[in-house]
N, C-alpha and C. Protein backbone atom coordinates (compact mmCIF):
# COMPACT_ATOMS: atom_id res chain seq x y z
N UNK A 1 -5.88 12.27 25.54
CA UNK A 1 -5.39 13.43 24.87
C UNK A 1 -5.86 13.39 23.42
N UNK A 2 -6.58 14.53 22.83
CA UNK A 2 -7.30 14.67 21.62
C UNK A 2 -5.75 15.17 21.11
N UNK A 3 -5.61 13.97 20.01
CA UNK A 3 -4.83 14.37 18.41
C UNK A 3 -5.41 15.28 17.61
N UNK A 4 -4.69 16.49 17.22
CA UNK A 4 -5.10 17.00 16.03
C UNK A 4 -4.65 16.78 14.73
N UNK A 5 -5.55 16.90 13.76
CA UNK A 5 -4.86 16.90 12.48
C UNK A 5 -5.82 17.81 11.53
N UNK A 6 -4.79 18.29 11.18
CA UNK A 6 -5.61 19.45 9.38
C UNK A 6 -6.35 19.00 8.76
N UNK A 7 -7.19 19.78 8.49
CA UNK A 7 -8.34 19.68 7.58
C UNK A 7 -9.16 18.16 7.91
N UNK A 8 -8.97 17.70 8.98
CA UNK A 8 -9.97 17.03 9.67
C UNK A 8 -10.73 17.08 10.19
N UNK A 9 -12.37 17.19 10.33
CA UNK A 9 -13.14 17.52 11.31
C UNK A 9 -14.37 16.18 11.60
N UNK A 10 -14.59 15.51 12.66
CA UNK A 10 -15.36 14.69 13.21
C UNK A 10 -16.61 15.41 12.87
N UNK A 11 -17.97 14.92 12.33
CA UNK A 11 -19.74 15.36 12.08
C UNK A 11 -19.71 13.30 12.65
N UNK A 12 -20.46 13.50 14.17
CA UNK A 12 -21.05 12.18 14.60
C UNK A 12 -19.71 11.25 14.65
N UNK A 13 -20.01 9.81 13.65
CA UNK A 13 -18.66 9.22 13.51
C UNK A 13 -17.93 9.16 12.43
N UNK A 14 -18.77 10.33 11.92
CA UNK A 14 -18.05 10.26 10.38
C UNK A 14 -17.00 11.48 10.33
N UNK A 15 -15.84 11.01 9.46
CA UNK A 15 -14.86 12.02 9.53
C UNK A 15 -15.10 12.83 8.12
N UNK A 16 -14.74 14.27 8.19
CA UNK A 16 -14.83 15.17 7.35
C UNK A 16 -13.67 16.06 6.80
N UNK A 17 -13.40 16.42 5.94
CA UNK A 17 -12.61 17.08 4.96
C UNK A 17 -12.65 18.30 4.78
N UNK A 18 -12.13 19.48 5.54
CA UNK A 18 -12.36 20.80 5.44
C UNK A 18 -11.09 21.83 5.43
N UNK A 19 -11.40 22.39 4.55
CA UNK A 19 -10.10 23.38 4.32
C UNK A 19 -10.75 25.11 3.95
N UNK A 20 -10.30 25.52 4.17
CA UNK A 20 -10.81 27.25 4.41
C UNK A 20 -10.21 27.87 2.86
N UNK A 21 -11.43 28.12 1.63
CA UNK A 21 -10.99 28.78 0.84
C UNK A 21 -10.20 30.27 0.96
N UNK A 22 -9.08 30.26 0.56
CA UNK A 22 -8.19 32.12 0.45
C UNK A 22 -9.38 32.35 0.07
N UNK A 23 -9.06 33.87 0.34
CA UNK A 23 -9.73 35.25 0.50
C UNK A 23 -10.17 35.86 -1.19
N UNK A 24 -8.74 35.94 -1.78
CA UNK A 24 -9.03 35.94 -3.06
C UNK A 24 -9.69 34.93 -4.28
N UNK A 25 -9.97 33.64 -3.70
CA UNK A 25 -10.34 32.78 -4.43
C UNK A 25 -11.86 32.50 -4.20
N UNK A 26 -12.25 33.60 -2.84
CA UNK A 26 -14.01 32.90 -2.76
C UNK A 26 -14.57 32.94 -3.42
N UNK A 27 -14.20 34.36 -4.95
CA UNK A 27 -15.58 34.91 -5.50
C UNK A 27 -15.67 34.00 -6.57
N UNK A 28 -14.42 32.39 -6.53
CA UNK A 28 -14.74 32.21 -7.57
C UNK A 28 -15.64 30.55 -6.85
N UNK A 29 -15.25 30.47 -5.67
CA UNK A 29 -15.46 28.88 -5.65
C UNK A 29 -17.03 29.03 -4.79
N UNK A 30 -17.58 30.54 -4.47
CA UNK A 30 -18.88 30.76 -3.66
C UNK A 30 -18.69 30.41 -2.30
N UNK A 31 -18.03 30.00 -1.65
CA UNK A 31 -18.40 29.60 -0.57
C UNK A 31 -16.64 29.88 -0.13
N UNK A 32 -16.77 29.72 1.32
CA UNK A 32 -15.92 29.96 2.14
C UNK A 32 -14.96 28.68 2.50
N UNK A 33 -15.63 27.60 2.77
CA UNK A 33 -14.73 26.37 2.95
C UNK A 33 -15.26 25.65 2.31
N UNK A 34 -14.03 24.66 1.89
CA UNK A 34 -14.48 23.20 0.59
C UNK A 34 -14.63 22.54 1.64
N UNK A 35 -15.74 21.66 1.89
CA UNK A 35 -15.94 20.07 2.73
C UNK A 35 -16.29 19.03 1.93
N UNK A 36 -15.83 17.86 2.49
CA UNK A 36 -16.17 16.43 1.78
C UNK A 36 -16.47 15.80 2.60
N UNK A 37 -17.09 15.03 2.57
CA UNK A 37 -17.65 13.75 3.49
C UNK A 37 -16.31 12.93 3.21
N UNK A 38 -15.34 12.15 4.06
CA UNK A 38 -14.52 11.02 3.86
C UNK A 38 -15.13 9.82 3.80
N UNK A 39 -16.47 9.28 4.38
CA UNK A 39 -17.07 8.19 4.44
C UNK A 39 -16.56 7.25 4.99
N UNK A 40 -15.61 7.71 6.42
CA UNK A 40 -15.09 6.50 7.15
C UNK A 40 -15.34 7.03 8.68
N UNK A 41 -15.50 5.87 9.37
CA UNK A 41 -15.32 6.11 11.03
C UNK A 41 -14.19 5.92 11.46
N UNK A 42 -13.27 5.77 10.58
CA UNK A 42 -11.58 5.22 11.14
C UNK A 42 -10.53 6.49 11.25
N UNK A 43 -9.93 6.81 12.34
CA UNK A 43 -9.11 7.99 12.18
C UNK A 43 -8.31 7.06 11.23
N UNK A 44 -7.47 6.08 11.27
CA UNK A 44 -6.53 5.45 10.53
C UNK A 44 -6.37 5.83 8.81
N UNK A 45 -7.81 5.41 8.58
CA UNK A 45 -8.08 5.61 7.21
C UNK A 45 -8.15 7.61 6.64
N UNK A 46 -8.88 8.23 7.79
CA UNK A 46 -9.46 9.53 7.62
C UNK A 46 -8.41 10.30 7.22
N UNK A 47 -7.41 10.39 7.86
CA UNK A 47 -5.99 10.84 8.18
C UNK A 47 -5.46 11.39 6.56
N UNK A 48 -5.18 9.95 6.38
CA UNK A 48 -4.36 9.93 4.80
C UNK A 48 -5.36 10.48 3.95
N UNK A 49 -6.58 10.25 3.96
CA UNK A 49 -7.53 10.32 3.06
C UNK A 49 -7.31 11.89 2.69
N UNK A 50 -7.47 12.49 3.62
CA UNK A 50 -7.99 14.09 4.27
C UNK A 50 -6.62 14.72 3.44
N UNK A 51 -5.11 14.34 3.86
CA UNK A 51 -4.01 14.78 3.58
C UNK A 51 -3.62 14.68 1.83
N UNK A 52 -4.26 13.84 1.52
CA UNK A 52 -4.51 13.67 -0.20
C UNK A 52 -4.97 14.94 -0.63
N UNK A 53 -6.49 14.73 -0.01
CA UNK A 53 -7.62 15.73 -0.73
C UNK A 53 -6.94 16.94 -0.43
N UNK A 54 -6.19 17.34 0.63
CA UNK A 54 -6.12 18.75 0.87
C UNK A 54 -4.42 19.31 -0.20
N UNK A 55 -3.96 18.16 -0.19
CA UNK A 55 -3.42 18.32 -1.26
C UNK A 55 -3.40 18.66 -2.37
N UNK A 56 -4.50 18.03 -3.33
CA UNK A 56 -5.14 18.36 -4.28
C UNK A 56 -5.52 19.76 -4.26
N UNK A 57 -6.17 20.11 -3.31
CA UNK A 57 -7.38 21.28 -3.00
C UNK A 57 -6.18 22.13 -3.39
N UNK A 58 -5.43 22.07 -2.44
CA UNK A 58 -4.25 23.59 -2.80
C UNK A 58 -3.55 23.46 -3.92
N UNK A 59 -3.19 22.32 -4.65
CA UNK A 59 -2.33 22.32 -5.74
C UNK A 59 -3.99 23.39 -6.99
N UNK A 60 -4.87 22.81 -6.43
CA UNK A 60 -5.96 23.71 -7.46
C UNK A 60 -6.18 25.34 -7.02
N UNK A 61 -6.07 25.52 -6.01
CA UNK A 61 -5.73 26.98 -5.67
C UNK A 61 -4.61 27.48 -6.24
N UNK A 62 -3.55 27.33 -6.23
CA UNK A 62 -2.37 27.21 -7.14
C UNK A 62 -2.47 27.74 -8.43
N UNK A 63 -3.04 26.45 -9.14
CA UNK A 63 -3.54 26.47 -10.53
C UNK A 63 -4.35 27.87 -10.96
N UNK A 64 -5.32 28.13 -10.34
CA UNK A 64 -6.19 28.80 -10.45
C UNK A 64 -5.77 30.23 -10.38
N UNK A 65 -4.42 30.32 -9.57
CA UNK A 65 -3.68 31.91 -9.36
C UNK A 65 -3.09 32.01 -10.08
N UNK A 66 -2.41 30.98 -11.36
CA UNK A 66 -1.85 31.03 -12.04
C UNK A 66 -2.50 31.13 -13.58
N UNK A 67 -4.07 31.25 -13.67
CA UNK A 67 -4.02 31.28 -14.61
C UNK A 67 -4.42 32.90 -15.73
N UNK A 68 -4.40 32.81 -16.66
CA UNK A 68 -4.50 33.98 -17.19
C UNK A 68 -5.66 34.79 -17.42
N UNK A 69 -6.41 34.01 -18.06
CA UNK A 69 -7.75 34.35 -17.88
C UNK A 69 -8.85 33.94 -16.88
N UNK A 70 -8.76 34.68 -15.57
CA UNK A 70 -9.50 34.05 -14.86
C UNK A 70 -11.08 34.63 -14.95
N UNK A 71 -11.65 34.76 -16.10
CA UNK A 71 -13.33 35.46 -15.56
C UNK A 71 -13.55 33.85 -15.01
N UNK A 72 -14.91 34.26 -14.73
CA UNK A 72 -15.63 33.30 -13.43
C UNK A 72 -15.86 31.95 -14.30
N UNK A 73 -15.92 32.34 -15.67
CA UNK A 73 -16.73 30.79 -16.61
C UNK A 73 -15.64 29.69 -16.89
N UNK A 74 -14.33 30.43 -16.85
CA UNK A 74 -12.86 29.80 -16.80
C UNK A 74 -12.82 29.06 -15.75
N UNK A 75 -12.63 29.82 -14.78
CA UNK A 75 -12.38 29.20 -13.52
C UNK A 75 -13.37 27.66 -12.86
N UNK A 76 -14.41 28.62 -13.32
CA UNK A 76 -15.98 26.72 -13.04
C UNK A 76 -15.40 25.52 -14.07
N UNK A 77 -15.24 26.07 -15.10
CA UNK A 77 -15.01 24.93 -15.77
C UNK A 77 -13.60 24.16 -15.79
N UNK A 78 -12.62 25.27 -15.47
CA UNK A 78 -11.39 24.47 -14.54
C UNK A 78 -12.10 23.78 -13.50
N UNK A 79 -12.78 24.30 -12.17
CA UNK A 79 -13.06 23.63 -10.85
C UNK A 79 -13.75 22.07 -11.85
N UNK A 80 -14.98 22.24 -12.39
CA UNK A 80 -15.48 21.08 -12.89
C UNK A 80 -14.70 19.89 -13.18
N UNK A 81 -13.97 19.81 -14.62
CA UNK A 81 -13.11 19.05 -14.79
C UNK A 81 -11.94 18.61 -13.73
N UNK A 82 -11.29 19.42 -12.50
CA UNK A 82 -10.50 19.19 -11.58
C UNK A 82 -11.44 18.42 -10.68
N UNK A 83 -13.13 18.77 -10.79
CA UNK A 83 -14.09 17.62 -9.74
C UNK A 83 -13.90 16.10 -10.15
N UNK A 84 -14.21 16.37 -11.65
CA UNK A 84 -14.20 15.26 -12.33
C UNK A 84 -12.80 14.33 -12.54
N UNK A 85 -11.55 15.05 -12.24
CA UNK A 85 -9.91 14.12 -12.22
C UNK A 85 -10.14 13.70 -10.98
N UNK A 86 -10.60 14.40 -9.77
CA UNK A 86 -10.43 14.04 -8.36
C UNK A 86 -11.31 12.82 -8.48
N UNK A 87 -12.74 13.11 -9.25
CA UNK A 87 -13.54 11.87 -8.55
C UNK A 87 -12.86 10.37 -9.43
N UNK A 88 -12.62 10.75 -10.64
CA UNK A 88 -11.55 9.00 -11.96
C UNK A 88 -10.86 8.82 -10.86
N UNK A 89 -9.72 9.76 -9.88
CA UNK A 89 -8.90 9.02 -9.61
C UNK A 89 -9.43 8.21 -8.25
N UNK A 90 -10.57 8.59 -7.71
CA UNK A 90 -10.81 7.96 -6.69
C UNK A 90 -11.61 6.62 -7.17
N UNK A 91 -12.34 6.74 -8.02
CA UNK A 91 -12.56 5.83 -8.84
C UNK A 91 -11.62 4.76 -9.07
N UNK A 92 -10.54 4.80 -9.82
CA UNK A 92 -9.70 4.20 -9.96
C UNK A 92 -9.19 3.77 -8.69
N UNK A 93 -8.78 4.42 -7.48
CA UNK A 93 -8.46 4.05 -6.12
C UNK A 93 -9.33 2.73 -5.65
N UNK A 94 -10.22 2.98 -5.89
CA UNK A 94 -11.27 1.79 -5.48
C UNK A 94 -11.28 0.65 -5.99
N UNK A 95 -10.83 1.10 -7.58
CA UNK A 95 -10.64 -0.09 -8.47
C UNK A 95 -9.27 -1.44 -7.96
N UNK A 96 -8.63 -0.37 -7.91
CA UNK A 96 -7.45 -1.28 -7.77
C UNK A 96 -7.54 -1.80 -6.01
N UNK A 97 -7.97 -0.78 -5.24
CA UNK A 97 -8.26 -1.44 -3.87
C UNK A 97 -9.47 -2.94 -3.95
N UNK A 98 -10.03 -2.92 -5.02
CA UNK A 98 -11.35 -4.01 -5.22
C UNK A 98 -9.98 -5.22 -5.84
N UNK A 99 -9.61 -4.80 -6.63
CA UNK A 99 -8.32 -5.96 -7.23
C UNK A 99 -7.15 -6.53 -6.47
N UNK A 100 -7.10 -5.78 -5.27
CA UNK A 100 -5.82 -5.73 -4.53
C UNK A 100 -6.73 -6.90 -3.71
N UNK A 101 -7.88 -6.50 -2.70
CA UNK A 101 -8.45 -7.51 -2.24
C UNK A 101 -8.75 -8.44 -2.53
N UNK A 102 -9.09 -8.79 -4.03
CA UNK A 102 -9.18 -10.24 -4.68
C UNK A 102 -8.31 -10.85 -4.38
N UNK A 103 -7.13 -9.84 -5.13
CA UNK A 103 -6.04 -10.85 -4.98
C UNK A 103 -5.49 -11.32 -3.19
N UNK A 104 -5.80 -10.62 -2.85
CA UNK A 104 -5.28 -11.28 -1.30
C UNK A 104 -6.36 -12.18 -1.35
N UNK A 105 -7.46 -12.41 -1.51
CA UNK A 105 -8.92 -13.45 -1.32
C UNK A 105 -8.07 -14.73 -2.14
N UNK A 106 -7.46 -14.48 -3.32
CA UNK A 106 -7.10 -15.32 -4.18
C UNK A 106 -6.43 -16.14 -3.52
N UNK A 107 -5.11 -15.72 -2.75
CA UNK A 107 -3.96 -16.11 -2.28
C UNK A 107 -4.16 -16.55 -1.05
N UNK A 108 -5.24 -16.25 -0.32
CA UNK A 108 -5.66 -16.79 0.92
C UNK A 108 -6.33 -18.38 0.37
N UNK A 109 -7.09 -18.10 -0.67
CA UNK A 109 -8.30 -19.50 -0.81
C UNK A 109 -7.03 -20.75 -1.47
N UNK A 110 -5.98 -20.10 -2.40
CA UNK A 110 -4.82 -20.90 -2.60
C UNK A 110 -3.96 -21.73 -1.74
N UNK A 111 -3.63 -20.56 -0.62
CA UNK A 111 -3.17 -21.58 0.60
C UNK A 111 -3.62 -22.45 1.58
N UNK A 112 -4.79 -22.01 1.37
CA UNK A 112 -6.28 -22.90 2.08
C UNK A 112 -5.94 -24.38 1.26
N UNK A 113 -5.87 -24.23 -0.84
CA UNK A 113 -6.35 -25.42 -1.19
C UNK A 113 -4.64 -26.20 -1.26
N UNK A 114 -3.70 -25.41 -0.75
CA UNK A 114 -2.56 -26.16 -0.76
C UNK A 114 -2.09 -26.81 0.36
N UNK A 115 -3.01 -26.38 1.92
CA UNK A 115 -2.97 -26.85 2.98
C UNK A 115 -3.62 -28.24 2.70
N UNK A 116 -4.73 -28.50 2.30
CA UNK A 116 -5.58 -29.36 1.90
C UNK A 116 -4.81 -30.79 1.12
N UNK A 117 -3.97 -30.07 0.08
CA UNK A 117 -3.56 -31.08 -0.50
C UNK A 117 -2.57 -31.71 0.44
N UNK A 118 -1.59 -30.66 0.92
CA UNK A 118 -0.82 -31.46 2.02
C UNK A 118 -1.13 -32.31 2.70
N UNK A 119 -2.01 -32.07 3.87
CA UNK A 119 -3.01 -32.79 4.42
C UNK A 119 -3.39 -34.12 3.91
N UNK A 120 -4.02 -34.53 2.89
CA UNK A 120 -4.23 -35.04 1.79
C UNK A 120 -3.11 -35.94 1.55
N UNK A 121 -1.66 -35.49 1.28
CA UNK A 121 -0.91 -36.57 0.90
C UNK A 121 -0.58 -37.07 2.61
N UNK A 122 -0.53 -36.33 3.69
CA UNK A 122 -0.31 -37.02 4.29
C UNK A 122 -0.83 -38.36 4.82
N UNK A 123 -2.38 -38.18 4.44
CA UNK A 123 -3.75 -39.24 4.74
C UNK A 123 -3.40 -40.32 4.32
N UNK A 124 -2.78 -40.07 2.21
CA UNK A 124 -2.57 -41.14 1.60
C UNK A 124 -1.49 -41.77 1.60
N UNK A 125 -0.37 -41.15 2.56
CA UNK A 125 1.15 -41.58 2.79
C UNK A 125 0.57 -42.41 3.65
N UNK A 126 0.01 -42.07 4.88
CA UNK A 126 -0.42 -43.17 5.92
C UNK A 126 -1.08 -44.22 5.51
N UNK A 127 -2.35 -43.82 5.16
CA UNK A 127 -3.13 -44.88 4.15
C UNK A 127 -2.21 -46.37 3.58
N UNK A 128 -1.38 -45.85 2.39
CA UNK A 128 -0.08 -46.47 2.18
C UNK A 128 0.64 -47.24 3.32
N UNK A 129 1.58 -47.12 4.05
CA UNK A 129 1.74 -47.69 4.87
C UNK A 129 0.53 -48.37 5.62
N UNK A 130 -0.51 -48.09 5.94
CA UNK A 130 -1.44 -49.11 6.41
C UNK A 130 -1.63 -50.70 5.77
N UNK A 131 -1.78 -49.51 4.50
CA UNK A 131 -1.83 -51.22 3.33
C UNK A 131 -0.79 -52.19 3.15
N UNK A 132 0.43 -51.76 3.46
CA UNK A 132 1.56 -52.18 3.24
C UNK A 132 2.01 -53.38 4.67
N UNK A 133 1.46 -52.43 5.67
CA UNK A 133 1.67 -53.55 6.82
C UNK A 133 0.37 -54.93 6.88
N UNK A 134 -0.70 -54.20 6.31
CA UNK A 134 -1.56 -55.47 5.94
C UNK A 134 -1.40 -56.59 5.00
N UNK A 135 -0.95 -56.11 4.14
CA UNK A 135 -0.55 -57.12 2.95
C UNK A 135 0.70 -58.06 3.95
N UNK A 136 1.55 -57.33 4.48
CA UNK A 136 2.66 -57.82 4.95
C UNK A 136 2.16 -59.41 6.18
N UNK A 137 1.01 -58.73 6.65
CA UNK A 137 0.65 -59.40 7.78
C UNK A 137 -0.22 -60.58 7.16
N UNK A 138 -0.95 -60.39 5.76
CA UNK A 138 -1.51 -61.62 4.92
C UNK A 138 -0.31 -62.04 4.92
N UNK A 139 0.77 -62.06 4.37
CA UNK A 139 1.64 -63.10 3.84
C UNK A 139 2.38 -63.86 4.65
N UNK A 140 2.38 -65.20 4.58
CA UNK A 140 2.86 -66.08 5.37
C UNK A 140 4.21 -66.03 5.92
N UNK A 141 5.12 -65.52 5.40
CA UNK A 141 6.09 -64.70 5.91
C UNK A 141 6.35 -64.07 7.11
N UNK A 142 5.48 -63.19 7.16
CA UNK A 142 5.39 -62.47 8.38
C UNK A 142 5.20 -62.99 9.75
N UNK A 143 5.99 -62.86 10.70
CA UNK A 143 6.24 -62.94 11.95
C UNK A 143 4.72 -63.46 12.95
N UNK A 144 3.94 -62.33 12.09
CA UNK A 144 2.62 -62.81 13.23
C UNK A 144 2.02 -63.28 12.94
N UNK A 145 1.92 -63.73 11.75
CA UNK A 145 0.86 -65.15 11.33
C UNK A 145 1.59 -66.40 11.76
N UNK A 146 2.78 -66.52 11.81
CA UNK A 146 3.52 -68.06 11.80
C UNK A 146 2.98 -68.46 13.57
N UNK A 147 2.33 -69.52 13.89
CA UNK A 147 1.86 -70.05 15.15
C UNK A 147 3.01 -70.33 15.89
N UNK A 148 2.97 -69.93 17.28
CA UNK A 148 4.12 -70.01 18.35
C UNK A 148 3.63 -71.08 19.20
N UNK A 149 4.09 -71.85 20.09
CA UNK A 149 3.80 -72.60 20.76
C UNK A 149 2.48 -72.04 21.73
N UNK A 150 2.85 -71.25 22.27
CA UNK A 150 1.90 -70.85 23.21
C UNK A 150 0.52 -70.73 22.56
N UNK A 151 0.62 -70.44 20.88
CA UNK A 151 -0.97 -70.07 20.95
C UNK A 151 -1.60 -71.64 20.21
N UNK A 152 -0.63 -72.47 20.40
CA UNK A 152 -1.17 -73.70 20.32
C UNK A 152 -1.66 -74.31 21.50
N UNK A 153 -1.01 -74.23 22.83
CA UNK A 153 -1.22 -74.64 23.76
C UNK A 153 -2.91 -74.14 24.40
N UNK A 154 -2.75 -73.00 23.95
CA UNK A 154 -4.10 -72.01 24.46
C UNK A 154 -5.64 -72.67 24.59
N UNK A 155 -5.96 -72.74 25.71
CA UNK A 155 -7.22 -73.40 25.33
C UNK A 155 -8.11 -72.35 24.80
N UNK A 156 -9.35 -72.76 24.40
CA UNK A 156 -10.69 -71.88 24.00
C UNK A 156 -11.29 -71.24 24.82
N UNK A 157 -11.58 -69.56 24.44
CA UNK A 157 -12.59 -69.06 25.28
C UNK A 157 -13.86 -69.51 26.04
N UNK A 158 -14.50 -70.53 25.27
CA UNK A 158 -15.57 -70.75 25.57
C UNK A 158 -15.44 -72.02 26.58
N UNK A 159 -14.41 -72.61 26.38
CA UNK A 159 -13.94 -73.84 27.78
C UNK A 159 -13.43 -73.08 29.18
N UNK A 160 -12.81 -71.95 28.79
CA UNK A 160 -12.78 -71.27 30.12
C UNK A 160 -13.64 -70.73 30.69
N UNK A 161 -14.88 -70.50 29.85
CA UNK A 161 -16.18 -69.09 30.69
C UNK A 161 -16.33 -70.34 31.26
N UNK A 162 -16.96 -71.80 30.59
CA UNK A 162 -17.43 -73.15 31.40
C UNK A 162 -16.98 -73.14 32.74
N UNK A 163 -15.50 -72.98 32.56
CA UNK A 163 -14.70 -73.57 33.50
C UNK A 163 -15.15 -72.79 34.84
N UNK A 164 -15.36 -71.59 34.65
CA UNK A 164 -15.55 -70.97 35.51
C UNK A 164 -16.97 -70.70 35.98
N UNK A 165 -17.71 -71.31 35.48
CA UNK A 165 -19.28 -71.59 35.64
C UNK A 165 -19.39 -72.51 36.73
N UNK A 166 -18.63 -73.54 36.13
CA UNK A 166 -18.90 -74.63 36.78
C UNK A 166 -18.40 -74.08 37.91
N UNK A 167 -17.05 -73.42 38.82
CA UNK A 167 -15.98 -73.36 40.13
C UNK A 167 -16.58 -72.27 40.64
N UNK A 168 -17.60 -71.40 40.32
CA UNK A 168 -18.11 -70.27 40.77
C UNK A 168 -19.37 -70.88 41.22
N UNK A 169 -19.23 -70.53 42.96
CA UNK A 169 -20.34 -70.75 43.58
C UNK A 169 -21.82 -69.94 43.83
N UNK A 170 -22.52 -70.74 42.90
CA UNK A 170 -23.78 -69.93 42.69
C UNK A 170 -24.95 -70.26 43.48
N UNK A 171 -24.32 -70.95 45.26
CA UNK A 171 -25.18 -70.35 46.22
C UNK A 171 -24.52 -69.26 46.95
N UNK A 172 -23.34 -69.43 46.91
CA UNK A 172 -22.90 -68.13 47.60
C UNK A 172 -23.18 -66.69 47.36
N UNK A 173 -23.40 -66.62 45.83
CA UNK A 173 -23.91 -65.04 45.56
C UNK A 173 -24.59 -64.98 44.00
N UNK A 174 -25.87 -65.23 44.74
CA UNK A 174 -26.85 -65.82 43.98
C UNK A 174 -27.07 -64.55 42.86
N UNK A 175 -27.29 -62.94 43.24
CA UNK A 175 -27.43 -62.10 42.22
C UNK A 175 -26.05 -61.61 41.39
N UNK A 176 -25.14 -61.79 41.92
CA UNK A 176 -23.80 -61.88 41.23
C UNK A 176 -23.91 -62.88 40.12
N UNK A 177 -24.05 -63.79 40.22
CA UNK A 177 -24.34 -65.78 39.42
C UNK A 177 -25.65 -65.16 38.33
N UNK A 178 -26.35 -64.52 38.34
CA UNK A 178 -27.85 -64.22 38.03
C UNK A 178 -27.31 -63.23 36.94
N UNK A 179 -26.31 -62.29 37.08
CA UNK A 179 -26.02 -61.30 36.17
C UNK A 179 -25.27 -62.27 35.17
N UNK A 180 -23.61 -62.53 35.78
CA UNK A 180 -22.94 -63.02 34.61
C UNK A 180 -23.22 -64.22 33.73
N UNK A 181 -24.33 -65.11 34.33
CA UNK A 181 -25.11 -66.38 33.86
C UNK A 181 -25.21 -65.67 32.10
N UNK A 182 -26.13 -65.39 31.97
CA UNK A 182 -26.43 -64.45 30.81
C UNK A 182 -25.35 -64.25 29.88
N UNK A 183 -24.87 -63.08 30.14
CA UNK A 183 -23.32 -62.33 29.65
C UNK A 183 -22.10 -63.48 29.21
N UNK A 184 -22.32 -64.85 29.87
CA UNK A 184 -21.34 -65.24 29.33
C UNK A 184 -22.10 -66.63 28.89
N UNK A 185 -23.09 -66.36 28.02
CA UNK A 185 -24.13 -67.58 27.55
C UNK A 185 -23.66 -68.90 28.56
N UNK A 186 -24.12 -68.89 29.26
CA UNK A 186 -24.23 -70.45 30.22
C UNK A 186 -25.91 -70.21 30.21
């Protein structure tokens, strides 16, 4: 279902700005309807845009019935200067839409560098504790340096690969014997 809306008209994907000059006001503005290019493909944006301008447009029709001297050189040079408030303030629209986006850019790259730091202390909180259980584990104190019986009793790695050199029968599975020979320096 096609939405309508005033003084909106679709040219391709670009939306347009059109309003039908009164009857009494053509001889001054020449032409029959005011159009503007909106310069957007977005109904979203077009909408409001359109409802501004047409705003304007009639508050200057308005103006223009109201004024006293209307010969034609009055009236242009009213329309002129009313071209020229419409285009400052769009000007200005842009301005502050260019500042408004910084600042959201600002406040985005801020929470970016405050995620970071978080992050960051958490690394060096851990970090910290890392060091803390190391130092702990240098000092003679600590639980797992002090020798327990068992790891006195323990024989050596290298008396057990023997051990098992020697009890492993290396006619029975001669390419089995052939691999781990190697691997466990015998």
């Amino acid at each position: 279902m096609a939405r309508s809306s005033p003084y909106l008209q679709r040219r391709g994907d670009t939306f347009w700005f059109r309003i039908a000059v009164p009857q009494d006001l053509r001889l001054y503005f020449e032409q029959r309807e005011v159009i503007h290019s909106l310069k957007t493909t977005s109904r979203q944006e077009a909408v409001p845009q359109a409802l501004a301008l047409a705003s304007k447009v009639k508050l200057s029709f308005v103006q223009i019935r109201q004024m006293s001297d209307k010969s034609k050189d009055n009236v242009l040079q009213f329309l002129e200067k009313y071209k020229l408030t419409i285009k400052n303030q769009k000007l200005q629209d842009q301005y502050e839409e260019q500042i408004l986006n910084q600042k959201i850019e600002h406040n985005r790259v801020l929470r970016q560098k405050d995620e970071q730091i978080e992050e960051l202390k958490k690394q060096t909180q851990a970090l910290t504790q890392a060091i803390e259980t190391i130092s702990l584990v240098g000092s003679n104190n600590h639980p797992a340096t002090q020798t327990t019986p068992a790891a006195i009793e323990s024989p050596l790695l290298s008396k057990v690969v023997d051990d098992f050199l020697e009890r492993y029968p290396a006619t029975k599975n001669e390419a089995m014997y052939g691999k781990l020979k190697p691997c466990l320096g015998a």
